[in-house]
N, C-alpha and C. Protein backbone atom coordinates (compact mmCIF):
# COMPACT_ATOMS: atom_id res chain seq x y z
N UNK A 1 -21.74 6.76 2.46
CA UNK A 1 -20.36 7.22 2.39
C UNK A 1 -20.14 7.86 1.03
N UNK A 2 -19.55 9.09 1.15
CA UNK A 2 -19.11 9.61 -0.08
C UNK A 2 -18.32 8.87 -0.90
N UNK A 3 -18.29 8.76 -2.18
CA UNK A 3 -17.50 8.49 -3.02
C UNK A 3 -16.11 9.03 -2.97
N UNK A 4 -14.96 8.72 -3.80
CA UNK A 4 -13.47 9.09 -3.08
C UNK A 4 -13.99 10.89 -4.49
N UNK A 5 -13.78 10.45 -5.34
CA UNK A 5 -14.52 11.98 -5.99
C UNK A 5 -14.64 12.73 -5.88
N UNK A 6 -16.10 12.92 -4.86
CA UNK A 6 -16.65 13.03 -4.29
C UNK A 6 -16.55 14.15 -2.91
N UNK A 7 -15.85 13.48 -2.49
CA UNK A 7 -15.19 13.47 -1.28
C UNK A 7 -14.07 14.10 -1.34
N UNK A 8 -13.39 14.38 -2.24
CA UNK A 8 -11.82 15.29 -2.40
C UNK A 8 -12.90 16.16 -2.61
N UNK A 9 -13.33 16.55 -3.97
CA UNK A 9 -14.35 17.89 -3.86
C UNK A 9 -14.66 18.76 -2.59
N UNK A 10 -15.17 17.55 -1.94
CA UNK A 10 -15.61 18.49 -0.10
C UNK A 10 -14.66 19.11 0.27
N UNK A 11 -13.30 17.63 0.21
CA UNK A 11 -12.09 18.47 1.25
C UNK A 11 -11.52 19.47 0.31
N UNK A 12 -11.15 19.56 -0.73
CA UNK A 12 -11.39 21.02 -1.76
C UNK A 12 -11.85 22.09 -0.92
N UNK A 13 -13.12 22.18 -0.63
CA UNK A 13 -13.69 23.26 0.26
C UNK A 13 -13.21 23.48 1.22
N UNK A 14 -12.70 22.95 1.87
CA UNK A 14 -12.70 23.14 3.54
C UNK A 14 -13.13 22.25 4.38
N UNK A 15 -13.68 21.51 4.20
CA UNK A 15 -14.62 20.45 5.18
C UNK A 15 -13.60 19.30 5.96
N UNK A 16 -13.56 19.37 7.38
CA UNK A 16 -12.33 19.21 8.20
C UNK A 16 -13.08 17.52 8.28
N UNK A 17 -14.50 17.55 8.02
CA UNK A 17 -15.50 16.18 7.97
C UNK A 17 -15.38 15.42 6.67
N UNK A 18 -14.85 16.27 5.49
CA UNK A 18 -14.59 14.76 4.47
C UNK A 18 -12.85 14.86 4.46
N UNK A 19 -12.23 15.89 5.29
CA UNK A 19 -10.95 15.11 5.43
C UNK A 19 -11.28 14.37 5.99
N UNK A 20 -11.18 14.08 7.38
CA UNK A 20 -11.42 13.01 8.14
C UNK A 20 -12.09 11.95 7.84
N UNK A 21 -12.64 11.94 7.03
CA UNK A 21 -13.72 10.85 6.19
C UNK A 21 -12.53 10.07 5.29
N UNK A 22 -11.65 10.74 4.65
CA UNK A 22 -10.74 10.74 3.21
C UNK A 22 -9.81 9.55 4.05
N UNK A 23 -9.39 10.28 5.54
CA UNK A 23 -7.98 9.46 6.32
C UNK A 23 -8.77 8.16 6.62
N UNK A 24 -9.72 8.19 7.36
CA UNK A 24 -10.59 6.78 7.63
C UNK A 24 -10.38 5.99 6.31
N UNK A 25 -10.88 6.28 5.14
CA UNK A 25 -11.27 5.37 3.81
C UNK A 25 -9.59 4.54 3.64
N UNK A 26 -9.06 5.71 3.89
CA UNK A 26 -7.24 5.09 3.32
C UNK A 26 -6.32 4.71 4.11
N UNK A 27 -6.59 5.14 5.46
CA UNK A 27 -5.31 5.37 6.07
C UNK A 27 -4.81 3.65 5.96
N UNK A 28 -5.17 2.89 6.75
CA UNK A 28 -5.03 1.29 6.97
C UNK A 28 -4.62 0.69 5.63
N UNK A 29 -4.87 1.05 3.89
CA UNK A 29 -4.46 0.62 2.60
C UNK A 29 -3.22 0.90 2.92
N UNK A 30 -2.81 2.14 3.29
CA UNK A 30 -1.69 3.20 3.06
C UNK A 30 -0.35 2.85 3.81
N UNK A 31 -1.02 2.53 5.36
CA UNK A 31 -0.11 2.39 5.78
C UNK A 31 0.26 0.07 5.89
N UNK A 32 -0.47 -0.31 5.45
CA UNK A 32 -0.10 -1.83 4.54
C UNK A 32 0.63 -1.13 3.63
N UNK A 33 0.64 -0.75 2.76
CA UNK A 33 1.49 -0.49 1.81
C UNK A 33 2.92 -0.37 2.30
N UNK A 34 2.83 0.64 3.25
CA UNK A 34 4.36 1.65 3.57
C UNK A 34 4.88 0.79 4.30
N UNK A 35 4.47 -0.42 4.91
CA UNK A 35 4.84 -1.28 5.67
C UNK A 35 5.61 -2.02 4.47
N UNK A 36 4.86 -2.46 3.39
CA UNK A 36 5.68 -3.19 2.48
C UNK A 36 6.89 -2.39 1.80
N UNK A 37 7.20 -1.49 2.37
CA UNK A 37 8.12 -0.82 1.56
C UNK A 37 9.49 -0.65 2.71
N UNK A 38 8.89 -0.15 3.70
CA UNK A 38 10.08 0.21 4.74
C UNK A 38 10.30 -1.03 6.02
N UNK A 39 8.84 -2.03 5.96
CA UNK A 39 9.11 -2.99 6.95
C UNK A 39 9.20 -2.71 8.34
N UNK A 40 8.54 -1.46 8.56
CA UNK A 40 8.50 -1.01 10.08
C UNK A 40 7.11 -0.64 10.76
N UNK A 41 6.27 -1.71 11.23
CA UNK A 41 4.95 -0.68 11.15
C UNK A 41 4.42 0.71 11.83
N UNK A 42 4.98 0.76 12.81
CA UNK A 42 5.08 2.47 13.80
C UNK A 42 5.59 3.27 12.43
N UNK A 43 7.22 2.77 12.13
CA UNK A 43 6.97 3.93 11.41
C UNK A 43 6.54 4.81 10.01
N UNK A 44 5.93 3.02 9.47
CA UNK A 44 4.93 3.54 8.46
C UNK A 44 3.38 4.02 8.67
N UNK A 45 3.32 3.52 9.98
CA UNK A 45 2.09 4.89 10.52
C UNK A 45 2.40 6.25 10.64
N UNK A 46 3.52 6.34 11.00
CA UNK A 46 4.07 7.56 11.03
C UNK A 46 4.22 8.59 9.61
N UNK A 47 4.71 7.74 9.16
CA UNK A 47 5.13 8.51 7.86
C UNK A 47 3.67 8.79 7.00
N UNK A 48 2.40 7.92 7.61
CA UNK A 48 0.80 8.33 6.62
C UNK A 48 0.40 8.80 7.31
N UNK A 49 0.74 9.17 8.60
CA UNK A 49 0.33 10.29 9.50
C UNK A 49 1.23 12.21 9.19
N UNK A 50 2.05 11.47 8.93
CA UNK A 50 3.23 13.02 8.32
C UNK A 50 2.36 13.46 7.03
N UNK A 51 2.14 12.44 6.26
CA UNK A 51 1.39 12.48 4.96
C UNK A 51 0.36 13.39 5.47
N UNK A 52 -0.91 12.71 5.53
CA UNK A 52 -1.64 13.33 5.95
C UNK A 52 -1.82 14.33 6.19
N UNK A 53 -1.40 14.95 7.33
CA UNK A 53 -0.89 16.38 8.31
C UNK A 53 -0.44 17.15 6.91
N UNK A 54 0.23 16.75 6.41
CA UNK A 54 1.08 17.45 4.97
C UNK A 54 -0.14 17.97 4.40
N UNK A 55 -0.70 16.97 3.80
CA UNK A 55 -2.46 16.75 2.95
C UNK A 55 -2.77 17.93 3.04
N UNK A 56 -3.31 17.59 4.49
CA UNK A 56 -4.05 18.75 5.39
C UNK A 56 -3.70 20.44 5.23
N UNK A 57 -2.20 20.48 5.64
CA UNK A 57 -1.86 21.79 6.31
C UNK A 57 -1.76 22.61 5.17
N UNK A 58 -1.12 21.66 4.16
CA UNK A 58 -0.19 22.40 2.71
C UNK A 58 -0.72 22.54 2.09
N UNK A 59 -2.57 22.14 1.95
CA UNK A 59 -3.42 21.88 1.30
C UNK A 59 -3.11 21.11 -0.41
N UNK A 60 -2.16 20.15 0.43
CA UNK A 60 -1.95 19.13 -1.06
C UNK A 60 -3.00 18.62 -1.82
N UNK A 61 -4.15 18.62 -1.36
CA UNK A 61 -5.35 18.40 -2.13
C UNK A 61 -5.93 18.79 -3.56
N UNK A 62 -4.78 20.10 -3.06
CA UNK A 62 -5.49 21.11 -4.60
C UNK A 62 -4.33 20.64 -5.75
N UNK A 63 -3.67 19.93 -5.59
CA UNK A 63 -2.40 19.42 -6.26
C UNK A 63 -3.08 17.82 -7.39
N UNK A 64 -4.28 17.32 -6.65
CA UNK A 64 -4.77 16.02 -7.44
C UNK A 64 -5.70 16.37 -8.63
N UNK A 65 -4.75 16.18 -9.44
CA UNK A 65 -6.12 16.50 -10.55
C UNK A 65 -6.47 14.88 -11.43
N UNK A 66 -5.88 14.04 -11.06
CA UNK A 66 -6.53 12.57 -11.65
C UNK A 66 -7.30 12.03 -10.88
N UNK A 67 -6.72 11.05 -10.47
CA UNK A 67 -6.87 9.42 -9.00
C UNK A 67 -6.44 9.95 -8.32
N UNK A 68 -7.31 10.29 -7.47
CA UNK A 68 -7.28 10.28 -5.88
C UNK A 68 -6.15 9.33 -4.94
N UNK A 69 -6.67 7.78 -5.39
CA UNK A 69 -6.24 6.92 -5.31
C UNK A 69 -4.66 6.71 -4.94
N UNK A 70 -4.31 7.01 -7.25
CA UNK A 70 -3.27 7.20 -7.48
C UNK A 70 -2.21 8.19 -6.72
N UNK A 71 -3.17 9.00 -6.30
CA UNK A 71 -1.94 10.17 -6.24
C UNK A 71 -1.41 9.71 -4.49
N UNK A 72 -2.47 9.69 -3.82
CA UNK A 72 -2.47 9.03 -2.22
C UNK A 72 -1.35 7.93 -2.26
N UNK A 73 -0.96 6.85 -2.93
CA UNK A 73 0.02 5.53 -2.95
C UNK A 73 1.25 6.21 -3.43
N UNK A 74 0.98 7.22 -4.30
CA UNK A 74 2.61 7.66 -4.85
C UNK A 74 2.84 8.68 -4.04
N UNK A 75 2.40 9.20 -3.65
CA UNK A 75 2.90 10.33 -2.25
C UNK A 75 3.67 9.30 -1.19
N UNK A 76 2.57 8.53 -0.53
CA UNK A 76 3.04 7.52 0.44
C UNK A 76 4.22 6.92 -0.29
N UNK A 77 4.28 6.81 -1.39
CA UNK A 77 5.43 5.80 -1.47
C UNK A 77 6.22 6.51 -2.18
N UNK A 78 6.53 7.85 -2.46
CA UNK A 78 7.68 8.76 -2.02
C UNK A 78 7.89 9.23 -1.00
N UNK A 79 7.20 9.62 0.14
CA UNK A 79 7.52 10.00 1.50
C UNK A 79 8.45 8.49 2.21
N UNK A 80 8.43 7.43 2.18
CA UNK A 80 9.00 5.73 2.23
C UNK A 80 10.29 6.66 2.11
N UNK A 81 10.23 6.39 0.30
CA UNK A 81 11.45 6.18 -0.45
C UNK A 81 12.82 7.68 -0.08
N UNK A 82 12.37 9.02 0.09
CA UNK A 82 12.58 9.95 1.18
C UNK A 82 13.32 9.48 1.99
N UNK A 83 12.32 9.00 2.68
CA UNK A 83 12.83 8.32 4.06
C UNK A 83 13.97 8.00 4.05
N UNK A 84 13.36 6.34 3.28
CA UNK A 84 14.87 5.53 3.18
C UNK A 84 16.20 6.02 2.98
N UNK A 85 15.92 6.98 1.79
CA UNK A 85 17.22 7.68 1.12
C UNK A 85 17.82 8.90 2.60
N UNK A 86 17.36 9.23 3.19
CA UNK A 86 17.70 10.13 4.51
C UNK A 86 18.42 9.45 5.31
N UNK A 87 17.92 8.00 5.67
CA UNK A 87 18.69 7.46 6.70
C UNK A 87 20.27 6.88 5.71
N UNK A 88 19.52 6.15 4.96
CA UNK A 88 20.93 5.56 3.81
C UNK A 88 22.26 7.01 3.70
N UNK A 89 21.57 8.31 3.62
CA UNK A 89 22.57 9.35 3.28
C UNK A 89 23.05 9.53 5.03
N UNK A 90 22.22 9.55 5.68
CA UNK A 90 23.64 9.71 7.58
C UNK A 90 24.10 8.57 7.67
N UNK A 91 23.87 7.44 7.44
CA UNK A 91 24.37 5.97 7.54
C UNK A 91 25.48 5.68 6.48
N UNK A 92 25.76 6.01 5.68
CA UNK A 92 26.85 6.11 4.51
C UNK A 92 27.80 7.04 4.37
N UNK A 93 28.95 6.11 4.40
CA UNK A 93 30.01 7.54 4.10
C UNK A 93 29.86 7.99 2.54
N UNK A 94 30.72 8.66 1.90
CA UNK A 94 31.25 8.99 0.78
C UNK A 94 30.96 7.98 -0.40
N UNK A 95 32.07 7.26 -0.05
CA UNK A 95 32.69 6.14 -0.74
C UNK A 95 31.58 5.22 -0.76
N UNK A 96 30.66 5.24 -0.17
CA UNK A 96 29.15 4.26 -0.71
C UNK A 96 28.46 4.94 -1.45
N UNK A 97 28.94 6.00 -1.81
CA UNK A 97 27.67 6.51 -2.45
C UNK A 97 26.93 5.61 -3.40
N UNK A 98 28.18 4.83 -4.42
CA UNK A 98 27.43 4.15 -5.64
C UNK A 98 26.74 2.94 -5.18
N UNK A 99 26.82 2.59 -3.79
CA UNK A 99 25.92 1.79 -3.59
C UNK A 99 24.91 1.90 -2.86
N UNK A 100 24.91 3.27 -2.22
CA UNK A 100 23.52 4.10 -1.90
C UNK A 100 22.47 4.02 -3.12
N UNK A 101 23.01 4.64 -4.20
CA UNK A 101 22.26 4.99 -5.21
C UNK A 101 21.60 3.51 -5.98
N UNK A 102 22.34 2.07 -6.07
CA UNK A 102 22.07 1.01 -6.61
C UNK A 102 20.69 0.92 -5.25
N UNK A 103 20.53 0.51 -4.33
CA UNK A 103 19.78 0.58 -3.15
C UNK A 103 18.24 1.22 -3.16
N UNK A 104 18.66 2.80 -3.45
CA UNK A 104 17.02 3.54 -3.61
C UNK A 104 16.79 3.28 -5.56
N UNK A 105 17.34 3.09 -5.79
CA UNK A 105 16.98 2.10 -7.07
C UNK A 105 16.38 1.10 -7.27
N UNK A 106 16.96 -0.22 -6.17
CA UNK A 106 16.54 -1.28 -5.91
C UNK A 106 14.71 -0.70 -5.28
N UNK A 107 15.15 -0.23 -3.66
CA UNK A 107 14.02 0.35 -3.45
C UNK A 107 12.71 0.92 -4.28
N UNK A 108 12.89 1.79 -5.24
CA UNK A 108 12.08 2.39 -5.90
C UNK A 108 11.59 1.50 -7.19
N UNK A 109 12.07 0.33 -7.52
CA UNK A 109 11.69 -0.32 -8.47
C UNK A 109 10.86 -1.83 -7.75
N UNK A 110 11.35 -1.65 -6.54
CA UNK A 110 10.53 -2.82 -6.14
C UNK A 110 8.86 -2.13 -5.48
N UNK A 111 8.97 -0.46 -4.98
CA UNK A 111 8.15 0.09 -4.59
C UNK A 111 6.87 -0.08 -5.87
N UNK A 112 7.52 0.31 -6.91
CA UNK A 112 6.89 0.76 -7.87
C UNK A 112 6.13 -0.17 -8.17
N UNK A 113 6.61 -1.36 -8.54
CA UNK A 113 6.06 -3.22 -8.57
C UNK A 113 4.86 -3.42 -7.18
N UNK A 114 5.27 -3.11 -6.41
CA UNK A 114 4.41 -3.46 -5.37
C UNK A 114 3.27 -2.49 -5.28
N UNK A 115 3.55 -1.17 -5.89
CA UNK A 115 2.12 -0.12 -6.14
C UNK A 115 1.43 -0.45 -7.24
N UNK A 116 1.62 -1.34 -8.06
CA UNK A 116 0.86 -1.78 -9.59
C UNK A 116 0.11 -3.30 -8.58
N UNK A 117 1.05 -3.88 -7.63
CA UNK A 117 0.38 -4.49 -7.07
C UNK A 117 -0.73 -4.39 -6.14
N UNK A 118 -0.41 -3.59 -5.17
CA UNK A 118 -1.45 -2.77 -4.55
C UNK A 118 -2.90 -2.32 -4.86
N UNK A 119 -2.57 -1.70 -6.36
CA UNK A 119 -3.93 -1.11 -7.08
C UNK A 119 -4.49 -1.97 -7.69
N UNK A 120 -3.98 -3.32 -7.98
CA UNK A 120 -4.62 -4.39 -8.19
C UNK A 120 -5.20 -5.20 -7.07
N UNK A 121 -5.03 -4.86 -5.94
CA UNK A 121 -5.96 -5.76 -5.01
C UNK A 121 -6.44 -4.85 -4.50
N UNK A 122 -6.76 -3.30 -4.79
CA UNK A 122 -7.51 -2.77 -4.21
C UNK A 122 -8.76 -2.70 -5.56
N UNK A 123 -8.56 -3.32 -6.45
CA UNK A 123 -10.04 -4.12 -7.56
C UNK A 123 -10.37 -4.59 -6.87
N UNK A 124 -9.97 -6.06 -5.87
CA UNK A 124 -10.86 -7.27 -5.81
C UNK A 124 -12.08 -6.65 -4.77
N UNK A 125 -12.87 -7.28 -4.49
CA UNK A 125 -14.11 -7.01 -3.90
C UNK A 125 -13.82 -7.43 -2.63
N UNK A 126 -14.60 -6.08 -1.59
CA UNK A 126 -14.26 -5.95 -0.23
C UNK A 126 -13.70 -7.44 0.44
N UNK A 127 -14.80 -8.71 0.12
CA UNK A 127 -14.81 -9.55 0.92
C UNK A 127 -13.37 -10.45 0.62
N UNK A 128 -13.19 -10.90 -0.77
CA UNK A 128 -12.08 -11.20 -1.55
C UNK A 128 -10.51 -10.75 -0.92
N UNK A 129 -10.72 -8.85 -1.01
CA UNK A 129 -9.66 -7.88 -0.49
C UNK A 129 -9.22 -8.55 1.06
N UNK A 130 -10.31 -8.91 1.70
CA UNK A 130 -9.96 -8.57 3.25
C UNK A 130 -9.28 -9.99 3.30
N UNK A 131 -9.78 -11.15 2.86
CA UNK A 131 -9.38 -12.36 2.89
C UNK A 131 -8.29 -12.86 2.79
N UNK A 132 -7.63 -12.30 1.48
CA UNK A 132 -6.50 -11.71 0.89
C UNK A 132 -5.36 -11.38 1.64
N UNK A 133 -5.69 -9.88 2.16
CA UNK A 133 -4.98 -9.75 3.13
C UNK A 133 -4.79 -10.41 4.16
N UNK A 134 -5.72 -10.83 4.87
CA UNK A 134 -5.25 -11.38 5.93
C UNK A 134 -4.64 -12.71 6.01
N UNK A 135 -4.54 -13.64 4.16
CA UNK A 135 -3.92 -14.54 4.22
C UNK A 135 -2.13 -13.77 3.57
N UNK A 136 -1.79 -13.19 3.15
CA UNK A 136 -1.13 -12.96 1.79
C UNK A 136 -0.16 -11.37 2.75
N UNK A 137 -0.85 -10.80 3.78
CA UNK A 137 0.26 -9.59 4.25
C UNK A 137 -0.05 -9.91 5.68
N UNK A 138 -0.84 -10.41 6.49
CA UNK A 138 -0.49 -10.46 7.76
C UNK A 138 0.11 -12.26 8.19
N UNK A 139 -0.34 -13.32 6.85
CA UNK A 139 0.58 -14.30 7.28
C UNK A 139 -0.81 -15.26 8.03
N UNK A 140 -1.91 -15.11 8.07
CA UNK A 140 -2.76 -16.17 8.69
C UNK A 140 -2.93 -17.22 7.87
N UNK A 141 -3.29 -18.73 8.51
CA UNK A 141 -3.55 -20.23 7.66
C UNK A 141 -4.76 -19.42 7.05
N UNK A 142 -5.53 -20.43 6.42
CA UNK A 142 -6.48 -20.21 5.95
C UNK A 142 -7.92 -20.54 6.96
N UNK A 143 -7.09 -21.77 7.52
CA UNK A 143 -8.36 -21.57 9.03
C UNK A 143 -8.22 -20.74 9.99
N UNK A 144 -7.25 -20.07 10.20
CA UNK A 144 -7.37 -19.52 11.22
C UNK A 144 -7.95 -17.60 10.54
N UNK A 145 -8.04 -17.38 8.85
CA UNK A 145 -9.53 -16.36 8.33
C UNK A 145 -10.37 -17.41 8.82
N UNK A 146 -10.82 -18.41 8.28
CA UNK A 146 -11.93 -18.72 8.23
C UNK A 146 -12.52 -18.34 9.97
N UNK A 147 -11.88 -18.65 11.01
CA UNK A 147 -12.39 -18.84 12.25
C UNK A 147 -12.48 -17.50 12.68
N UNK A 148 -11.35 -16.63 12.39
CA UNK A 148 -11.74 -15.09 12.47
C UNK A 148 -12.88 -14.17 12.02
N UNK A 149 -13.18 -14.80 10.66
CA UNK A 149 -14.38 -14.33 9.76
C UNK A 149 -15.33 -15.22 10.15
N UNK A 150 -15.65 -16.25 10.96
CA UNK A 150 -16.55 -16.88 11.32
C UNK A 150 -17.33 -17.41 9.49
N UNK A 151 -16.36 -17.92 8.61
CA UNK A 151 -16.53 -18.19 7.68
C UNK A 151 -16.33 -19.80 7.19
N UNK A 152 -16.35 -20.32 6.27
CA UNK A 152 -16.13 -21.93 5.90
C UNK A 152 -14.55 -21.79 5.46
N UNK A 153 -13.67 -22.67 5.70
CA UNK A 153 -11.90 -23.18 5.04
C UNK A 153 -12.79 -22.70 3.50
N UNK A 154 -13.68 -23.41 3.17
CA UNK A 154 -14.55 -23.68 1.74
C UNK A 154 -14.27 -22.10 0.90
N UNK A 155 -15.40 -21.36 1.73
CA UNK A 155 -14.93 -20.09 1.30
C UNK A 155 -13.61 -19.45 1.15
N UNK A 156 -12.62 -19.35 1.89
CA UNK A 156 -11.12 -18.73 2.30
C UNK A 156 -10.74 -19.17 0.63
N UNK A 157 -10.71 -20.67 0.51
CA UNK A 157 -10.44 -21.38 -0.28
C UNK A 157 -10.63 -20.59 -1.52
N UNK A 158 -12.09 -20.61 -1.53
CA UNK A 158 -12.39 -19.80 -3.10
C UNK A 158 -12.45 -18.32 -3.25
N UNK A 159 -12.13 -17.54 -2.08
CA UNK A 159 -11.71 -16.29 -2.11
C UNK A 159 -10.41 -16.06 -2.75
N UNK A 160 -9.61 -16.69 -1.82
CA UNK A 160 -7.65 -16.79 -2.46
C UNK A 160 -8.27 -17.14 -3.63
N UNK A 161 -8.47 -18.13 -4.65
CA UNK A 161 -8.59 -18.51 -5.07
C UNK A 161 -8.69 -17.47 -6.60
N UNK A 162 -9.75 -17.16 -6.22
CA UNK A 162 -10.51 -15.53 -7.07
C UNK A 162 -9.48 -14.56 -7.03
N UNK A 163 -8.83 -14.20 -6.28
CA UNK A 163 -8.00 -13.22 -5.75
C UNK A 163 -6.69 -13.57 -7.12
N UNK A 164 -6.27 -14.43 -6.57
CA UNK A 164 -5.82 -14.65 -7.48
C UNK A 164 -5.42 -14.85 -8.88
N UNK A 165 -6.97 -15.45 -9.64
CA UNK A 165 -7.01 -15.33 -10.96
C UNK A 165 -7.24 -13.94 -11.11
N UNK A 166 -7.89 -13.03 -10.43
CA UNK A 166 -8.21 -11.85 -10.46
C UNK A 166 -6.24 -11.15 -10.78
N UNK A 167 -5.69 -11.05 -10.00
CA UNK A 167 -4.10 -10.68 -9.69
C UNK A 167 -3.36 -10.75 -11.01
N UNK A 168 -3.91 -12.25 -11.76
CA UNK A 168 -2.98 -12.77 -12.86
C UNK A 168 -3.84 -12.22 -13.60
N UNK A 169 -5.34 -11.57 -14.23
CA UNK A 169 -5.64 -11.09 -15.05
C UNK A 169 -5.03 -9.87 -15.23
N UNK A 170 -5.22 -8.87 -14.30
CA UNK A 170 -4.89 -7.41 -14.41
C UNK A 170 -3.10 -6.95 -14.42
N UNK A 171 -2.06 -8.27 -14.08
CA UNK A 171 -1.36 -7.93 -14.33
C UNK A 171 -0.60 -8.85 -15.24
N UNK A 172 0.57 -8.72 -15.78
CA UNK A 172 1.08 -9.45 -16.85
C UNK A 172 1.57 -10.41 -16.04
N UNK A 173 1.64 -11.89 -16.91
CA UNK A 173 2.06 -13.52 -16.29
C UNK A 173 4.05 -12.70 -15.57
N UNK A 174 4.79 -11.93 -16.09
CA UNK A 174 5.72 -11.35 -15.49
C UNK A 174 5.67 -10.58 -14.37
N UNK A 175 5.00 -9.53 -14.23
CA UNK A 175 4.72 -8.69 -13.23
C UNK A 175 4.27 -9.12 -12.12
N UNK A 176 3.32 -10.60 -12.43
CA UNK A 176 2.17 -11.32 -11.65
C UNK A 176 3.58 -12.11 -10.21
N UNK A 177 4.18 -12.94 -11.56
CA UNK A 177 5.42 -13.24 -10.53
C UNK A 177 6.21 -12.29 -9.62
N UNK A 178 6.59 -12.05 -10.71
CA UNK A 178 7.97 -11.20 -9.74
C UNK A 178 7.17 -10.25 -8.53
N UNK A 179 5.88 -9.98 -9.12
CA UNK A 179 5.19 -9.26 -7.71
C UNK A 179 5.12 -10.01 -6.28
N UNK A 180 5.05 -11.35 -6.68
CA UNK A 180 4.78 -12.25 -5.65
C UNK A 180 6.06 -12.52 -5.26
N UNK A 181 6.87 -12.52 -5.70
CA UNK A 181 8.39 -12.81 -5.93
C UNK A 181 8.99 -11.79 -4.28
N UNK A 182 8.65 -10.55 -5.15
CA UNK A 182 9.07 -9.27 -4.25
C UNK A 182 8.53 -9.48 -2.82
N UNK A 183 7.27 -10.08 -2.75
CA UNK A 183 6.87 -9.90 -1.34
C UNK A 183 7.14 -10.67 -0.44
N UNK A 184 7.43 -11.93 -1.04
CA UNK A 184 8.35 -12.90 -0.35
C UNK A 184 9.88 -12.65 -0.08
N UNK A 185 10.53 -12.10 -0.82
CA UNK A 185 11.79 -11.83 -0.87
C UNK A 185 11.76 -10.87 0.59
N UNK A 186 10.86 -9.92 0.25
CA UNK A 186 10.93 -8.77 1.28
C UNK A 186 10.90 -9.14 2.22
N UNK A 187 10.19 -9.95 2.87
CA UNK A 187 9.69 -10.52 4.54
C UNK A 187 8.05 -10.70 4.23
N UNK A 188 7.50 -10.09 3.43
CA UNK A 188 6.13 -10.27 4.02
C UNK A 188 5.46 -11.76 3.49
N UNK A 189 4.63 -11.86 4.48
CA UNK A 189 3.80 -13.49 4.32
C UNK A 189 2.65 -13.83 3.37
N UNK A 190 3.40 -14.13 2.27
CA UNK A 190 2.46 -14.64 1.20
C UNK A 190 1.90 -15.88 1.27
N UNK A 191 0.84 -16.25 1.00
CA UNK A 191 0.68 -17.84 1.25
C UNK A 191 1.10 -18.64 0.55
């Protein structure tokens, strides 16, 4: 597998095979993410599918000149925040405005927290990552990874575990919270 690098380079060229390579590597990060932001999963497939198509057509590609990465989570999580602010502006009269605006504020500062979070568990190592997730955003016990992964409670155990000190290294003892803070607050299932 190409490197992500790598791999923008190709789709740079033209190559309709390391786009398609690019959507495989991300799409499923991307749209976990947009889920944590808008809480809808159709239509945060939707919206990394709009992405995408965008990517593609508009040739937004030639637009990344850092992180790949980076630039892929802050697109997605302005196309969200877009969103949100579209429906909030037909759903609001006038006279809300100032609390429209407190709202994609709220929104965009908790987005922002949760993308420093994001790029921190997309460090931990594949096996760590998947574990992770599937205890921490889809809400499973820890036996019921282990029995999915055909793995030991033992392991799950010291995966979270890692994951975690890993989480509290890369981000500050503040950020570390309130990140965890946010995802609970939001709906999603932290353990």
């Amino acid at each position: 597998m190409n490197k992500p690098g790598n791999l923008l380079d190709i789709v740079k060229e033209g190559s309709e095979e390391a786009y398609k390579s690019l959507f495989h590597n991300y799409y499923s990060d991307l749209v976990y993410y947009a889920v944590s932001i808008i809480h809808d999963t159709s239509l945060a497939e939707d919206l990394v599918q709009d992405f995408f198509v965008d990517f593609w057509t508009k040739k937004r590609y030639n637009s990344v000149n850092s992180n790949l990465s980076s630039f892929l989570f802050r697109s997605v999580r302005n196309n969200c925040l877009n969103y949100i602010r579209d429906v909030e502006r037909r759903n609001k009269h006038l006279s809300d405005y100032t609390l429209e605006s407190n709202i994609v504020v709220g929104h965009i500062e908790v987005a922002e927290e949760k993308e420093i979070l994001y790029k921190a568990i997309n460090q931990l190592s594949p096996k760590c990552k998947q574990i992770f997730i599937l205890c921490c955003v889809h809400g499973y016990k820890y036996q019921e990874v282990a029995d999915d992964l055909n793995i030991s409670i033992n392991t799950v155990r010291t995966q979270m575990s890692r994951a975690f000190k890993s989480l509290r290294k890369t981000l500050s003892p503040n950020s570390f919270s309130s990140l965890l803070f946010a995802f609970i607050k939001m709906g999603d299932s932290f353990c």
